[in-house]
C-alpha atoms as a PDB file:
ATOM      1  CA  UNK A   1      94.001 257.660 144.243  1.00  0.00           C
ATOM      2  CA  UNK A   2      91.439 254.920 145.345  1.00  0.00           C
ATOM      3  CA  UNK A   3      87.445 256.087 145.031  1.00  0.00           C
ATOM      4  CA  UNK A   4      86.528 255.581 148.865  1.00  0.00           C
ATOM      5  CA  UNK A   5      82.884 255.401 149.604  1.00  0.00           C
ATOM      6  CA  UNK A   6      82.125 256.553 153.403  1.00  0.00           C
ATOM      7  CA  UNK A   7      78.837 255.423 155.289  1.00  0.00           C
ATOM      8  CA  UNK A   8      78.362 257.940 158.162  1.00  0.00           C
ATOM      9  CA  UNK A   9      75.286 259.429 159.890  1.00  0.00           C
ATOM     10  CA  UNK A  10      77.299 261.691 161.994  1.00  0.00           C
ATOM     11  CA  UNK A  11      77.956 265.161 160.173  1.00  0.00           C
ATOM     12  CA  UNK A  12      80.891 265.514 162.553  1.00  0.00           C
ATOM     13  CA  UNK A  13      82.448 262.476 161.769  1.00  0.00           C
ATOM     14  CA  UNK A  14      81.526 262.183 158.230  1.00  0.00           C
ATOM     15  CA  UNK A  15      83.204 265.789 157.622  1.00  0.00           C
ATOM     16  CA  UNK A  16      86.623 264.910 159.465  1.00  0.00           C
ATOM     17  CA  UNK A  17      86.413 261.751 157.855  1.00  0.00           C
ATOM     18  CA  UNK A  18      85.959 263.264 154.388  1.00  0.00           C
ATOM     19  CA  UNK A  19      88.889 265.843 155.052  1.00  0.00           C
ATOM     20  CA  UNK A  20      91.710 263.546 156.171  1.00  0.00           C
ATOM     21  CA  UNK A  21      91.021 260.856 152.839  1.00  0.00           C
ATOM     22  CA  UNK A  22      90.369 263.897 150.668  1.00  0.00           C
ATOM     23  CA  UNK A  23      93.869 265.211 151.766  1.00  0.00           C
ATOM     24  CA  UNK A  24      95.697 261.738 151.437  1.00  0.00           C
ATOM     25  CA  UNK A  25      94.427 262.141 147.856  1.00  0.00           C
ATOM     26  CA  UNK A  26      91.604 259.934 147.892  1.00  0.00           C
ATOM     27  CA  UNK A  27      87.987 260.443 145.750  1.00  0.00           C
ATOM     28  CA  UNK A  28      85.535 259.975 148.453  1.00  0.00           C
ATOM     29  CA  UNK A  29      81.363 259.589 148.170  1.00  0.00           C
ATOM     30  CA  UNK A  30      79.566 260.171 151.368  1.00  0.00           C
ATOM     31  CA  UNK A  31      76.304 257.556 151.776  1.00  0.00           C
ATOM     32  CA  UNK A  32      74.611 259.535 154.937  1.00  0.00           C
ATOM     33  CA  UNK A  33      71.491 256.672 155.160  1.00  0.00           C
ATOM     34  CA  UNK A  34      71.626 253.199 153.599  1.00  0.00           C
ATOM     35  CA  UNK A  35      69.307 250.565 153.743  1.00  0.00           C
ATOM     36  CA  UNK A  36      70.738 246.789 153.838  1.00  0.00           C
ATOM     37  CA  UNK A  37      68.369 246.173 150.394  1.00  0.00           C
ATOM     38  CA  UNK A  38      70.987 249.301 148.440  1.00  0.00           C
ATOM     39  CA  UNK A  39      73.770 248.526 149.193  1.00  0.00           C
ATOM     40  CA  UNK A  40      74.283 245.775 146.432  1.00  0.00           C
ATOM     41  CA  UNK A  41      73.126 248.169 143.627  1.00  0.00           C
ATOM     42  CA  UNK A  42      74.911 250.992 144.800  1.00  0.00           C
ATOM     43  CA  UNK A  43      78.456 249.367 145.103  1.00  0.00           C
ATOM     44  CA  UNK A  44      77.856 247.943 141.973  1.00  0.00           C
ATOM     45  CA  UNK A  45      76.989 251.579 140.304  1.00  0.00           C
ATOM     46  CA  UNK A  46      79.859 253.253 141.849  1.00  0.00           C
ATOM     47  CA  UNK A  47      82.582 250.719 141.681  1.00  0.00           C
ATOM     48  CA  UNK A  48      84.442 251.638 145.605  1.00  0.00           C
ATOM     49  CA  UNK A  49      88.006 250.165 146.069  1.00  0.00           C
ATOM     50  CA  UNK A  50      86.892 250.847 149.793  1.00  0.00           C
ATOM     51  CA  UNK A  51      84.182 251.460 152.159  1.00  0.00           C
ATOM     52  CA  UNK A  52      85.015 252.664 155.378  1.00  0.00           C
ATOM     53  CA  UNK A  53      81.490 252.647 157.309  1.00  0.00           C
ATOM     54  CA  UNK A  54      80.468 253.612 161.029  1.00  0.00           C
ATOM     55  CA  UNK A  55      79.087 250.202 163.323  1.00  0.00           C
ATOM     56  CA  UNK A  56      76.663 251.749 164.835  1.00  0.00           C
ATOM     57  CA  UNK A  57      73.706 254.163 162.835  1.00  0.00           C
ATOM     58  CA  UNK A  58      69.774 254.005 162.549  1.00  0.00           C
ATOM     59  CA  UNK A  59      68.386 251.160 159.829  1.00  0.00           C
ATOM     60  CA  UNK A  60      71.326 249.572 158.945  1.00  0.00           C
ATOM     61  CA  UNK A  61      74.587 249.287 160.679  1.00  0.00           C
ATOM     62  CA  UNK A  62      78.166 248.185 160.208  1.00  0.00           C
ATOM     63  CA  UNK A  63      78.162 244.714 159.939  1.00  0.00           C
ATOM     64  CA  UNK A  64      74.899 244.882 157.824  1.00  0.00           C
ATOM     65  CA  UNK A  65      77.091 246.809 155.318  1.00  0.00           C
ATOM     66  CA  UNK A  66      79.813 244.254 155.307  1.00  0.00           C
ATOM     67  CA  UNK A  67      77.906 241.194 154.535  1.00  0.00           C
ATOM     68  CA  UNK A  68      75.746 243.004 151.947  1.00  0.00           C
ATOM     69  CA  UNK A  69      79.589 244.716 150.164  1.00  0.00           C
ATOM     70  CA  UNK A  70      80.832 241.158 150.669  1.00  0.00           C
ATOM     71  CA  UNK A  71      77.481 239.485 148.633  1.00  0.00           C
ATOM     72  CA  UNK A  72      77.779 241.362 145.484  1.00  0.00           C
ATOM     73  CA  UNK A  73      82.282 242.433 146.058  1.00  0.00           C
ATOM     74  CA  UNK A  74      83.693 239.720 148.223  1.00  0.00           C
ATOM     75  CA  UNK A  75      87.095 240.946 147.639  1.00  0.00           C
ATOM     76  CA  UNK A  76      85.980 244.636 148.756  1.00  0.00           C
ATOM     77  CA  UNK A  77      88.090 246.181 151.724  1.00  0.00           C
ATOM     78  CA  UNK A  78      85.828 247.492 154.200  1.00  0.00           C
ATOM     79  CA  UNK A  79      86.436 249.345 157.371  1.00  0.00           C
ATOM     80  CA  UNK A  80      84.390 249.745 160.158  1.00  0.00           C
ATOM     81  CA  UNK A  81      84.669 252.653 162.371  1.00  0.00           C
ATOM     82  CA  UNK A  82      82.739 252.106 166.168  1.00  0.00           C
ATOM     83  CA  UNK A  83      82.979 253.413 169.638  1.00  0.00           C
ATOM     84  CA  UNK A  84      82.349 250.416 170.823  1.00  0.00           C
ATOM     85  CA  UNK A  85      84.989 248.231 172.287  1.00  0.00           C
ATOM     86  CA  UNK A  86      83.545 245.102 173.073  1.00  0.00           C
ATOM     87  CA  UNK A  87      85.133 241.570 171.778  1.00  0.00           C
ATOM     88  CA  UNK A  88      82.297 239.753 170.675  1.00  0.00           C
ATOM     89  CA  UNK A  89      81.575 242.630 168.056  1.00  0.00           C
ATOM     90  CA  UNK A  90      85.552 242.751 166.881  1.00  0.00           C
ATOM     91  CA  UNK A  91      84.797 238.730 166.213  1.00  0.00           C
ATOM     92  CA  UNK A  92      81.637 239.201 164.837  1.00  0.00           C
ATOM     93  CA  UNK A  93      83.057 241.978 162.262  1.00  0.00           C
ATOM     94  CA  UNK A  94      85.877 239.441 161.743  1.00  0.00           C
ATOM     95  CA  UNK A  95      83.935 237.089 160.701  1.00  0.00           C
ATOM     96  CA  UNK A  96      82.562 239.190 157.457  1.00  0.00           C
ATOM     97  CA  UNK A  97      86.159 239.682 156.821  1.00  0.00           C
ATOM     98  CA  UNK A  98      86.143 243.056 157.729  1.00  0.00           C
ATOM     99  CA  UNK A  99      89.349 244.424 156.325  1.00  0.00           C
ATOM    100  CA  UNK A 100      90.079 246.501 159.851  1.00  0.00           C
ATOM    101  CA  UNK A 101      88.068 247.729 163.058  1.00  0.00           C
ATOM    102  CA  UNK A 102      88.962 251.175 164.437  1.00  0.00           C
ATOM    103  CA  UNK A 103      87.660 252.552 167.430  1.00  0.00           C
ATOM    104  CA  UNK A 104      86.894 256.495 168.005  1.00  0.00           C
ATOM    105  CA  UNK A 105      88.061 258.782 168.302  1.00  0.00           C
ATOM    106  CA  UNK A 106      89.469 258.205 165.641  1.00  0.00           C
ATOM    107  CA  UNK A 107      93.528 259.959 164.470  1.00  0.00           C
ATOM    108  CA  UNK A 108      93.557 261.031 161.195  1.00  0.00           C
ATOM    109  CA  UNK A 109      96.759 259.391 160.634  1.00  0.00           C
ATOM    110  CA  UNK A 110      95.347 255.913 162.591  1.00  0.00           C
ATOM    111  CA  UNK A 111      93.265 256.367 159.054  1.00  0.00           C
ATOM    112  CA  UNK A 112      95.161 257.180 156.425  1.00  0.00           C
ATOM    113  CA  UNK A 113      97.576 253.958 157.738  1.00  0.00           C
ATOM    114  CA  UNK A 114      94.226 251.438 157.299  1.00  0.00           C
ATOM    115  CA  UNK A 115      93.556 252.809 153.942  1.00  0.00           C
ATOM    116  CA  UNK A 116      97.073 252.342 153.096  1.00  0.00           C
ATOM    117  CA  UNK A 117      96.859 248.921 154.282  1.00  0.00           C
ATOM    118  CA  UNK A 118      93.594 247.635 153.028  1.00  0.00           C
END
């Protein structure tokens, strides 16, 4: 069982999202709002073997979270969720070693395989 954290502003999303990792077995913690400034002190407090976070939400957004997870956990798998299929953002996100990009909607099984993976 890995302890999951999930970034999400999106009720919708967040609860699916929450569902299929809960089934799979997973401990999940649901961050609705984040500023770039937390999210240091707050992987550090809860220790995540993952964060799987949405690209694009108000005040902070996907690739914010990366670089800030990748500051204090460098090692730290992190998954970004977007609707957004545009290249220059997939190389962007790459470039914060992003551990995987998928794009909505989103299969519950498309996300139980990246967990597995990352």
């Amino acid at each position: 069982m890995s302890r999951i954290v999930v970034i999400e502003d999106s009720k919708l999303m967040r609860t699916m999202l929450c569902r299929v990792l809960e089934h799979a077995g997973h401990d999940v913690e649901v961050w609705e709002e984040v500023t770039a400034a937390e999210i240091p002190e707050r992987i550090s407090a809860v220790d995540p073997d993952l964060i799987i976070t949405d690209y694009q939400m108000p005040g902070c957004n996907g690739l914010t979270v990366a670089r800030m997870a990748r500051r204090v956990r460098p090692e730290l798998p992190v998954i970004v969720v977007t609707a957004t299929h545009d290249p220059a953002l997939t190389t962007a996100l790459e470039r914060v070693d992003v551990t995987h990009v998928l794009h909505k909607p989103l299969r519950g099984e498309e996300l139980v395989q990246a967990v597995h993976k990352a």
